[in-house]
C-alpha atoms as a PDB file:
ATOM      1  CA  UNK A   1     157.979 -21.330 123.008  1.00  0.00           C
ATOM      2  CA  UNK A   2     160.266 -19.497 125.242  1.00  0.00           C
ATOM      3  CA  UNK A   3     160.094 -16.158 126.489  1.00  0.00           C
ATOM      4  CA  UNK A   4     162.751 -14.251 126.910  1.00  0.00           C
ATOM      5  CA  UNK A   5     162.889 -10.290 128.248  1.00  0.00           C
ATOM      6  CA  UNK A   6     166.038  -8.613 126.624  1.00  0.00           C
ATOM      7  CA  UNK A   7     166.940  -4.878 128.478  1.00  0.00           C
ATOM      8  CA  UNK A   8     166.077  -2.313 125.663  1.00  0.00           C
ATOM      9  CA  UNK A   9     168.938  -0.411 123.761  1.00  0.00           C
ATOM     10  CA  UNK A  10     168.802   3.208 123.630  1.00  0.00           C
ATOM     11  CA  UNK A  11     167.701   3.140 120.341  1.00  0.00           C
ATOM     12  CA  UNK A  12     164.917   0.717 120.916  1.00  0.00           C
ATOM     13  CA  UNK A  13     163.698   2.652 123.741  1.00  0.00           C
ATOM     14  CA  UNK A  14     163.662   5.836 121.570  1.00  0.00           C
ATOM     15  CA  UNK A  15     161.207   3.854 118.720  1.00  0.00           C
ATOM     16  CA  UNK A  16     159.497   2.422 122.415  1.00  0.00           C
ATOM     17  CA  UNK A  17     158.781   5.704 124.002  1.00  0.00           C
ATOM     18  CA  UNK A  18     157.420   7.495 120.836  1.00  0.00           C
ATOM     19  CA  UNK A  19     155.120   4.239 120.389  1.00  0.00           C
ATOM     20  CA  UNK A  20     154.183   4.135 124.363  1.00  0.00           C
ATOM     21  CA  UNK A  21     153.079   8.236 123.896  1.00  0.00           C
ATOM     22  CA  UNK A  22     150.806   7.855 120.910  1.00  0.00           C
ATOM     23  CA  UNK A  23     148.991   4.786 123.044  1.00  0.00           C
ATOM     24  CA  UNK A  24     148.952   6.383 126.127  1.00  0.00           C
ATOM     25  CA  UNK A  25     147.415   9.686 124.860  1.00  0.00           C
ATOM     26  CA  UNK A  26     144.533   7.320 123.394  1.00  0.00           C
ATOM     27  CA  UNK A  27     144.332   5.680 126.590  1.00  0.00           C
ATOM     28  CA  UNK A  28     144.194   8.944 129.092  1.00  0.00           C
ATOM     29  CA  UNK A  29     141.778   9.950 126.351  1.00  0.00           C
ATOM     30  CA  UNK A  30     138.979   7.076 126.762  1.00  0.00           C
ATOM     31  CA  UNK A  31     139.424   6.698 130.280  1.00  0.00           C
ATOM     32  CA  UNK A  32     140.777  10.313 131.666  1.00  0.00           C
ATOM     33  CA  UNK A  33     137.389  12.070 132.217  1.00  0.00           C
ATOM     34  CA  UNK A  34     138.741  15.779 132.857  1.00  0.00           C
ATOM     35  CA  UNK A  35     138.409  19.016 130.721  1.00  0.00           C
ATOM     36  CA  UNK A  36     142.126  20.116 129.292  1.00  0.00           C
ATOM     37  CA  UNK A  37     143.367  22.877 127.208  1.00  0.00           C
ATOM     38  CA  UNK A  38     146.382  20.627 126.329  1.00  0.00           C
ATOM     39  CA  UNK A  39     145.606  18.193 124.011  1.00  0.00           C
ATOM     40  CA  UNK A  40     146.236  13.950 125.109  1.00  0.00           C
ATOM     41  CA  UNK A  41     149.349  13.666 122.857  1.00  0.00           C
ATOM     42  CA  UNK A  42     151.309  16.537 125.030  1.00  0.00           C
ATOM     43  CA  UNK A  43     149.873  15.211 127.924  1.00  0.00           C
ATOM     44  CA  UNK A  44     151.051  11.906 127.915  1.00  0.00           C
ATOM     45  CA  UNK A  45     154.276  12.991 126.263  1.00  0.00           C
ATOM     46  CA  UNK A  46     154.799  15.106 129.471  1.00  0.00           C
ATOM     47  CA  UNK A  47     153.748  12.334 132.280  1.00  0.00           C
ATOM     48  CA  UNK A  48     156.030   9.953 130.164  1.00  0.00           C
ATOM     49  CA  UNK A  49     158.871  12.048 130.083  1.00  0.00           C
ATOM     50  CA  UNK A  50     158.571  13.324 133.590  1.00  0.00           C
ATOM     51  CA  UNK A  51     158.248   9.826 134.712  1.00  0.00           C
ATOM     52  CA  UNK A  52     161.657   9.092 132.396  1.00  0.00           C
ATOM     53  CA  UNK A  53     163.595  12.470 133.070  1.00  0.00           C
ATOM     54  CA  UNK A  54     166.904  10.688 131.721  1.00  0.00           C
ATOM     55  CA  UNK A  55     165.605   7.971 128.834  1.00  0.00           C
ATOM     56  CA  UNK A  56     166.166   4.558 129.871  1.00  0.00           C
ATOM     57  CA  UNK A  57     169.344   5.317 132.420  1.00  0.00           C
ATOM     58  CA  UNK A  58     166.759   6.699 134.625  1.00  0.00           C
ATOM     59  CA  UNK A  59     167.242   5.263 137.704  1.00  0.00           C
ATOM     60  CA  UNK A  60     165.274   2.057 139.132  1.00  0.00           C
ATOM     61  CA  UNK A  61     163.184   1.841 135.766  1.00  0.00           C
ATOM     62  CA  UNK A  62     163.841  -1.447 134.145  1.00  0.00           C
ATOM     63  CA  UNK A  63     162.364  -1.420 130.347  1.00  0.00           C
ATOM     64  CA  UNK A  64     162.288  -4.741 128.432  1.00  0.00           C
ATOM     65  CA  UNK A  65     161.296  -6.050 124.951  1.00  0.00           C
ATOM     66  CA  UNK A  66     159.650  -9.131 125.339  1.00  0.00           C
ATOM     67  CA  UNK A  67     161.096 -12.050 122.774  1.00  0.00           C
ATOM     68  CA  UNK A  68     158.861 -15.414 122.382  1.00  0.00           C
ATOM     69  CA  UNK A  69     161.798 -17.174 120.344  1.00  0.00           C
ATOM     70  CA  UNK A  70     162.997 -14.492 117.850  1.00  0.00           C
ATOM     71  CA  UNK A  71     160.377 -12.597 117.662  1.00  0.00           C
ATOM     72  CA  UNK A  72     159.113  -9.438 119.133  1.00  0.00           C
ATOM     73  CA  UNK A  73     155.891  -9.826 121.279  1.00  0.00           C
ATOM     74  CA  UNK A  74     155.742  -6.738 123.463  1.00  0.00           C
ATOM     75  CA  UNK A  75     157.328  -4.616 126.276  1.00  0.00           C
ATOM     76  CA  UNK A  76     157.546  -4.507 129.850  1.00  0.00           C
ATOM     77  CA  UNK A  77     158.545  -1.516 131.858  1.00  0.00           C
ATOM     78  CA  UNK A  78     159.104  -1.868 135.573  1.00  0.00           C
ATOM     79  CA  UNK A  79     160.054   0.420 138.714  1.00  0.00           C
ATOM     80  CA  UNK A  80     161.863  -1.444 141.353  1.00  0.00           C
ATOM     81  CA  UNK A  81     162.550   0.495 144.515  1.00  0.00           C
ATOM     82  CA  UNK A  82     164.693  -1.993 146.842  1.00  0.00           C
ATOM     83  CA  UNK A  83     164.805   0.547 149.778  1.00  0.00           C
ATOM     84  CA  UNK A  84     161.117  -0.288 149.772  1.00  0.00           C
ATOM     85  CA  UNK A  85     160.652  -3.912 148.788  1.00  0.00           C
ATOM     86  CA  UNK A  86     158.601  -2.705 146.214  1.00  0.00           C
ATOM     87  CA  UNK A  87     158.258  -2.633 142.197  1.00  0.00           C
ATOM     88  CA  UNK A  88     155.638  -0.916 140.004  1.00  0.00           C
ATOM     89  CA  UNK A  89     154.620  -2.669 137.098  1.00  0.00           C
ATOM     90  CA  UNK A  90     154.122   1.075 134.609  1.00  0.00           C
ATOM     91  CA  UNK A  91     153.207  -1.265 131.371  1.00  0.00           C
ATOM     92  CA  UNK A  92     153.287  -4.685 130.441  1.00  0.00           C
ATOM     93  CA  UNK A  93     152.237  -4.489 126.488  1.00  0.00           C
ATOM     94  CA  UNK A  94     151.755  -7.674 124.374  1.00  0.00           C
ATOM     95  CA  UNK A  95     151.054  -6.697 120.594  1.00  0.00           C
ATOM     96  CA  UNK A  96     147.422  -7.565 119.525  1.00  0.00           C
ATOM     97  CA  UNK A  97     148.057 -10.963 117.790  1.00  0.00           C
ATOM     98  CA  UNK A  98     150.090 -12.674 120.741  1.00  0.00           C
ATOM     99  CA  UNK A  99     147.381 -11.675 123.322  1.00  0.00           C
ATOM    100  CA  UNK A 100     145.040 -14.582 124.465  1.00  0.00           C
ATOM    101  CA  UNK A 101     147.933 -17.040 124.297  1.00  0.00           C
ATOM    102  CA  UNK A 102     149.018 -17.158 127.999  1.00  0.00           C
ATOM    103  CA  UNK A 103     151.985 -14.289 126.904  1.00  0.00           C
ATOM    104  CA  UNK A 104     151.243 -11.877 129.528  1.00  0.00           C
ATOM    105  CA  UNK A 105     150.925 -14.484 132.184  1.00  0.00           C
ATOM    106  CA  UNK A 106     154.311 -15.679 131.183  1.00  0.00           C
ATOM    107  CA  UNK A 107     155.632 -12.628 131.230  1.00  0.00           C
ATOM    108  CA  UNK A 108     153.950 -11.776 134.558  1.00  0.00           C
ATOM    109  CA  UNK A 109     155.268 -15.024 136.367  1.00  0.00           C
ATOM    110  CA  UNK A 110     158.772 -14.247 135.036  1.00  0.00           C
ATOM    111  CA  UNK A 111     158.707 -10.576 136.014  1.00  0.00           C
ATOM    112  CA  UNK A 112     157.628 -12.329 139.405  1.00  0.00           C
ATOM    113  CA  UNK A 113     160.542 -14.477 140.074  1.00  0.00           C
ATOM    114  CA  UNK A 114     163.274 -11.988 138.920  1.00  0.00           C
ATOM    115  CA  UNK A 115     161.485  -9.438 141.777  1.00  0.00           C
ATOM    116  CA  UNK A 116     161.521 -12.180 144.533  1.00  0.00           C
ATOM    117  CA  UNK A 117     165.223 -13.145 143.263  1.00  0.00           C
ATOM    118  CA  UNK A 118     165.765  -9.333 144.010  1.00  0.00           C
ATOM    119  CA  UNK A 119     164.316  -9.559 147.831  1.00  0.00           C
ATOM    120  CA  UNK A 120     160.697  -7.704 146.250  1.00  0.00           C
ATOM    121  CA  UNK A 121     158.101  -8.173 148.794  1.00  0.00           C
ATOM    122  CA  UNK A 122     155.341  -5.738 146.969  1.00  0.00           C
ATOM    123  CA  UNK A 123     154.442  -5.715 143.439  1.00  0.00           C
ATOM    124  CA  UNK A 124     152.018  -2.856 142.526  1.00  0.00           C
ATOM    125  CA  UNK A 125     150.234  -1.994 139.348  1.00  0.00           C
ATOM    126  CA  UNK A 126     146.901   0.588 137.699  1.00  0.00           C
ATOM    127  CA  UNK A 127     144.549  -0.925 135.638  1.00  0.00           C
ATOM    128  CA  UNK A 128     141.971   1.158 134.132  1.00  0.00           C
ATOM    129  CA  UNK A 129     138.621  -0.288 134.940  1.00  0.00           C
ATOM    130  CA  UNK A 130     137.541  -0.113 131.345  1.00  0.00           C
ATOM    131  CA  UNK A 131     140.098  -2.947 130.800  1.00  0.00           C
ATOM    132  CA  UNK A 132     138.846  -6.091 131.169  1.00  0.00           C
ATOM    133  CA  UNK A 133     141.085  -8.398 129.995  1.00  0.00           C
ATOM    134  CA  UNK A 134     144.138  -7.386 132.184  1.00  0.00           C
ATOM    135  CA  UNK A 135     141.884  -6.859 135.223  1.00  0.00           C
ATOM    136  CA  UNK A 136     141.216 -10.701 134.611  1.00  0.00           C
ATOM    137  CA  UNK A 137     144.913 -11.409 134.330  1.00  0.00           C
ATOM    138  CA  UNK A 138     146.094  -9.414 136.926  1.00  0.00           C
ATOM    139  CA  UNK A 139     143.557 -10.972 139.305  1.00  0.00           C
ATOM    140  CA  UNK A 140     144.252 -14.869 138.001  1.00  0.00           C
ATOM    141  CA  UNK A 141     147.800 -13.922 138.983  1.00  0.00           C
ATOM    142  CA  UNK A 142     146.569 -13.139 142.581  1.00  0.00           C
ATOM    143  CA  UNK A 143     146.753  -9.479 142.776  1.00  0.00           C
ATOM    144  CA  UNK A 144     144.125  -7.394 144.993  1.00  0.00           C
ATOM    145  CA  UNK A 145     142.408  -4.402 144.661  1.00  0.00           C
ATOM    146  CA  UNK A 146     143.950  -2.049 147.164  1.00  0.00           C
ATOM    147  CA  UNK A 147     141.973   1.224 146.319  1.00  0.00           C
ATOM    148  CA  UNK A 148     139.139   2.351 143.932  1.00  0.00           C
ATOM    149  CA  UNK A 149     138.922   5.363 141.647  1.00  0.00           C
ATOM    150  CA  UNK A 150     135.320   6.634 140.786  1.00  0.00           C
ATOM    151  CA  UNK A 151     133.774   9.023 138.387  1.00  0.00           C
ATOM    152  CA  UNK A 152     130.070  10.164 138.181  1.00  0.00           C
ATOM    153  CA  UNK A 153     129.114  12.223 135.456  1.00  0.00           C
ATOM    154  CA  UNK A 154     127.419  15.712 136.045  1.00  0.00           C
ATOM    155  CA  UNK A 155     124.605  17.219 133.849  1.00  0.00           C
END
């Protein structure tokens, strides 16, 4: 069982980023607790594309597929900003019937190594608290909270 992360073609990234704005609109929408005229599909459309102004040759933004043999487990999309020693993990996505395996930590300890190999010092990441299963991963792999978000529902 070897995994293997292969850079995305444009066309791959095209199927990706459609894919990546119907799940992040469902996201935003169970765990974004604000009142919007816009509905959560145009919303995360925007943030995506704003955060991609030019597809996958935007710069410092390294998207993956993720390969376990030949077949297609997931995506990984990182921000690597060497000026600052520091990389942003944006989404590490393993479909539904890989996850549980030890995939993501894989993928995690692989993403790892290539950001060390690149003279990384930082690697940051969001989890949504509502997300329980990669808040456990992220914390097996030895990452620490560095801030909280709250919400408190008014009347």
């Amino acid at each position: 069982m070897d995994i293997v992360l292969k850079k995305m073609s444009e066309k791959e990234f095209t199927i990706y980023l459609e894919d990546k704005v119907e799940r992040y609109s469902k996201v935003q929408s169970e765990n974004v607790h604000e009142v919007s005229s816009e509905d959560p599909l145009s919303i995360a459309r925007k943030q995506l594309y704003n955060l991609l102004p030019q597809g996958i040759a935007t710069s410092n933004h390294h998207l993956y597929n993720i390969y376990e043999d030949d077949s297609l487990i997931g995506f990984v999309w990182i921000k690597v900003e060497k000026e600052k020693k520091s990389a942003f993990l944006y989404e590490i996505f393993i479909f539904e019937e890989y996850r549980g395996k030890g995939f993501g930590t894989r993928v995690m300890k692989n993403v790892e190594e290539w950001l060390e190999r690149e003279g990384i010092y930082y690697f940051k990441l969001h989890v949504f608290g509502s997300n329980e299963g990669a808040r456990k991963l992220y914390e097996e792999l030895g990452f620490e909270i560095a801030g909280i978000n709250m919400l408190k529902t008014i009347n």
